[in-house]
Protein backbone atom coordinates (compact mmCIF):
# COMPACT_ATOMS: atom_id res chain seq x y z
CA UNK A 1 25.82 2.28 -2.35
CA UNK A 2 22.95 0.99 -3.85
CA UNK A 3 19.70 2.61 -2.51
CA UNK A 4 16.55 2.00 -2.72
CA UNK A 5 13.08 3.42 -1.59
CA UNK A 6 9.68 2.41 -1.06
CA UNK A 7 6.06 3.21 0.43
CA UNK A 8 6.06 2.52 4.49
CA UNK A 9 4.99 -1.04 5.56
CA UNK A 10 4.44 -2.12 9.21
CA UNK A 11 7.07 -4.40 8.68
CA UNK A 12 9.51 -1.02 8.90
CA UNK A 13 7.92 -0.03 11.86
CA UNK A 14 10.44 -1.17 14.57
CA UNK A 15 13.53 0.89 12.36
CA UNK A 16 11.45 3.74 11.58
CA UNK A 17 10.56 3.97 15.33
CA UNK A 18 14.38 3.69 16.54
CA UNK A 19 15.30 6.37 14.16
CA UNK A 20 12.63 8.52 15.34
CA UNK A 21 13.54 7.31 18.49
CA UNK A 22 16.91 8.94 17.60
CA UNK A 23 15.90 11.90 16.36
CA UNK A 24 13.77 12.11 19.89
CA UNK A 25 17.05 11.83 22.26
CA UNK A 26 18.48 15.05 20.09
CA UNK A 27 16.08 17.62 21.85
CA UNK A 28 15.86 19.23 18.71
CA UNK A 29 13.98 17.01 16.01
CA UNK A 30 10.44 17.27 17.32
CA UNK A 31 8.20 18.25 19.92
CA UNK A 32 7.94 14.13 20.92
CA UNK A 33 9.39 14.20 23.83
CA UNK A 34 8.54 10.61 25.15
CA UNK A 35 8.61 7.20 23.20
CA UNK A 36 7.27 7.66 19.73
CA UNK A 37 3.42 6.90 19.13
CA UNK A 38 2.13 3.61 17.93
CA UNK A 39 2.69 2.72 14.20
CA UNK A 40 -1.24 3.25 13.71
CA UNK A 41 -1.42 6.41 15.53
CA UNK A 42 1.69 7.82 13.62
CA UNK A 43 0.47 6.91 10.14
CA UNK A 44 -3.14 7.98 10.65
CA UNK A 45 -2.56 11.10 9.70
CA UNK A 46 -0.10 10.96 6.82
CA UNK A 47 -0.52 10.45 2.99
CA UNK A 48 0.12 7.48 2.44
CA UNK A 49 1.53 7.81 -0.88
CA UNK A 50 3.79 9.77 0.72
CA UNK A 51 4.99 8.22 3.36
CA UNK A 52 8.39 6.30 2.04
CA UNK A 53 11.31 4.63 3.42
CA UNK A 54 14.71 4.58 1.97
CA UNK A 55 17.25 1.50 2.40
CA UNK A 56 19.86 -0.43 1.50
CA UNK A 57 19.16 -4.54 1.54
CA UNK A 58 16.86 -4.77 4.76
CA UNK A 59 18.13 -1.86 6.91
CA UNK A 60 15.90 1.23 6.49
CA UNK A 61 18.84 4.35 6.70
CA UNK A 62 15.83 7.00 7.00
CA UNK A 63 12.10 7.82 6.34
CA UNK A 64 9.89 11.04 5.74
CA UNK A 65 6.26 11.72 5.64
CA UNK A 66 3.89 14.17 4.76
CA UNK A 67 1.11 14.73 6.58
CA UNK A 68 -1.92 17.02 5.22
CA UNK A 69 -2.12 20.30 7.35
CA UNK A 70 -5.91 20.52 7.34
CA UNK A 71 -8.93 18.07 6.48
CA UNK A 72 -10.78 21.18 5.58
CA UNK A 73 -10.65 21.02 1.49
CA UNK A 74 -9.38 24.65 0.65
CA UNK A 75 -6.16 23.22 2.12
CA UNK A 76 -5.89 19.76 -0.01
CA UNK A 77 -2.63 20.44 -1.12
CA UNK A 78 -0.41 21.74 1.65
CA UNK A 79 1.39 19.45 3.78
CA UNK A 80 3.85 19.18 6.41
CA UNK A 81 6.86 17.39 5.98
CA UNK A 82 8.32 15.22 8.46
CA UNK A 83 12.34 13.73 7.66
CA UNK A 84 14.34 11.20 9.84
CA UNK A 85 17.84 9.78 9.18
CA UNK A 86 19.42 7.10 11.26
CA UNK A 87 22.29 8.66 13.13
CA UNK A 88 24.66 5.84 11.32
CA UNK A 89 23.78 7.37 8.53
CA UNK A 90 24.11 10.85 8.31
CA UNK A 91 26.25 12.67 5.88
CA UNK A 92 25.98 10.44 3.50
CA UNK A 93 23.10 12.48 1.68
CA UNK A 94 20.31 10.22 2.66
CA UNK A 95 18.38 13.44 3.83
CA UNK A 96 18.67 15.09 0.74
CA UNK A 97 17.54 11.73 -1.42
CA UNK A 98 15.02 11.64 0.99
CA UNK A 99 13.78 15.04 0.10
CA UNK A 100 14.08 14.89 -2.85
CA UNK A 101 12.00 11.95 -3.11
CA UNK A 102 9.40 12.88 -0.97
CA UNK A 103 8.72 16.38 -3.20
CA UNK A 104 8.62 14.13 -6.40
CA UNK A 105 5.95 12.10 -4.58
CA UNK A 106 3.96 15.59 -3.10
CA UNK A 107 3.58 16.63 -6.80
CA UNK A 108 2.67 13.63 -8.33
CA UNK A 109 -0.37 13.58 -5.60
CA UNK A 110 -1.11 17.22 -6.16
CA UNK A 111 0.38 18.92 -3.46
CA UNK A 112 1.54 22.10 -3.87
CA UNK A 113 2.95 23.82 -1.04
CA UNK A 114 5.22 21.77 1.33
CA UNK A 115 6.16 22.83 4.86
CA UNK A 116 8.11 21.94 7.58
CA UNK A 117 8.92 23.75 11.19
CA UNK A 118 11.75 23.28 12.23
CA UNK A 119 13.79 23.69 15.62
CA UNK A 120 16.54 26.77 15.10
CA UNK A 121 19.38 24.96 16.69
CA UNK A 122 18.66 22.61 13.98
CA UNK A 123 20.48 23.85 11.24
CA UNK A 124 21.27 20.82 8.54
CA UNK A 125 18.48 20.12 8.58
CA UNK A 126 17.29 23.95 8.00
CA UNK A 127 20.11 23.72 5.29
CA UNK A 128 18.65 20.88 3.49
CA UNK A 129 15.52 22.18 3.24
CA UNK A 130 16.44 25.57 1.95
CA UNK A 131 18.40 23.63 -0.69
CA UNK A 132 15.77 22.14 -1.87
CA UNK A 133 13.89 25.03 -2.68
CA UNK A 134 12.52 25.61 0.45
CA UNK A 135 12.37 29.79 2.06
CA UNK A 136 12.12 30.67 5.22
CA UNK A 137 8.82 32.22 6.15
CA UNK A 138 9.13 33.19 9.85
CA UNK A 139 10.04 32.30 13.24
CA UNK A 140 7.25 30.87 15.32
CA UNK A 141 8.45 32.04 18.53
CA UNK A 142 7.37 30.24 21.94
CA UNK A 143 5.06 27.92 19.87
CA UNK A 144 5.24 25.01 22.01
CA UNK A 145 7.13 22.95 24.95
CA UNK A 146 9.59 20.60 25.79
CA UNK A 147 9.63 19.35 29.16
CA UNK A 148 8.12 22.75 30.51
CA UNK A 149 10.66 25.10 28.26
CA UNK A 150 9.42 26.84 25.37
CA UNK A 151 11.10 26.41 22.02
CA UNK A 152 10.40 28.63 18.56
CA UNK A 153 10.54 27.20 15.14
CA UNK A 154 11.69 28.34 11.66
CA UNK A 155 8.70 28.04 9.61
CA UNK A 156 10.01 26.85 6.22
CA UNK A 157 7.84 26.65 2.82
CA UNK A 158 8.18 25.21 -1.00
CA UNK A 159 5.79 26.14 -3.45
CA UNK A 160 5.67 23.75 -6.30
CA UNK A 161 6.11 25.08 -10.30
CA UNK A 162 4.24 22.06 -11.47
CA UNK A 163 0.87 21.88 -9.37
CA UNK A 164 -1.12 24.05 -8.72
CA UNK A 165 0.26 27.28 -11.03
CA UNK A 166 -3.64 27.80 -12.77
């Protein structure tokens, strides 16, 4: 396999947006609940820098994100991680590249505490956080909707050892 990753284009756009299309139909990737935003609206809020794309030749086999949680500037270097494989290409240890890749990224733009909430029933994707040195800091029960039901999330967290340790 010969992998390779890069900063999100708007050329991706239409494979990013069927895998998070994907990722929709499961119920449990993400409150989106509908057809994913426009390519504009769903970038506007992420770091750029971080915002990659993984592939092999011209087919994009998953992306992640991180989006700052807060413009306020205490909070400049916490963000919220968001991870998408296409379905074809799961268990192949895409995610974890993907992960991997996106913390290098988060530290080498000064972010030092990564999140992510994620739905319980969701657990590889719990897994692969936790393996990659994320802990669990809570449930965050009832915390929003799908379709009129109420669903929790496990409120994961990494702390970097390289930014922000002074």
């Amino acid at each position: 396999m010969n992998y390779s990753f890069r900063k999100t284009t708007k050329d991706d756009w239409n494979q990013i947006k069927s895998i998070y299309k994907a990722g929709i139909a499961t119920g449990n990737a993400t409150f989106e609940s509908q057809a994913p935003p426009s390519y504009e609206k769903w970038l506007s809020k992420a770091h750029l820098e971080c915002t990659l794309v993984l592939h092999e030749g011209n087919t994009i086999l998953g992306w992640c994100k991180l989006s700052p949680v807060s413009d306020r500037t205490v909070y400049v270097g916490v963000g919220e991680v968001s991870i998408y494989v296409h379905p074809n290409s799961k268990g192949k240890g895409i995610g974890n590249l993907l992960l991997q890749l996106l913390i290098k990224a988060s530290e080498e733009h000064g972010f030092w505490t990564l999140q992510a909430s994620i739905f319980p029933e969701n657990i590889a994707s719990i897994h692969l956080h936790q393996k990659n040195g994320f802990r669990e800091v809570g449930i965050r029960e009832r915390i929003g909707k799908i379709d009129g039901v109420w669903r929790d999330n496990v409120f994961l967290e990494r702390r970097s050892v390289l930014v922000g340790m002074n």
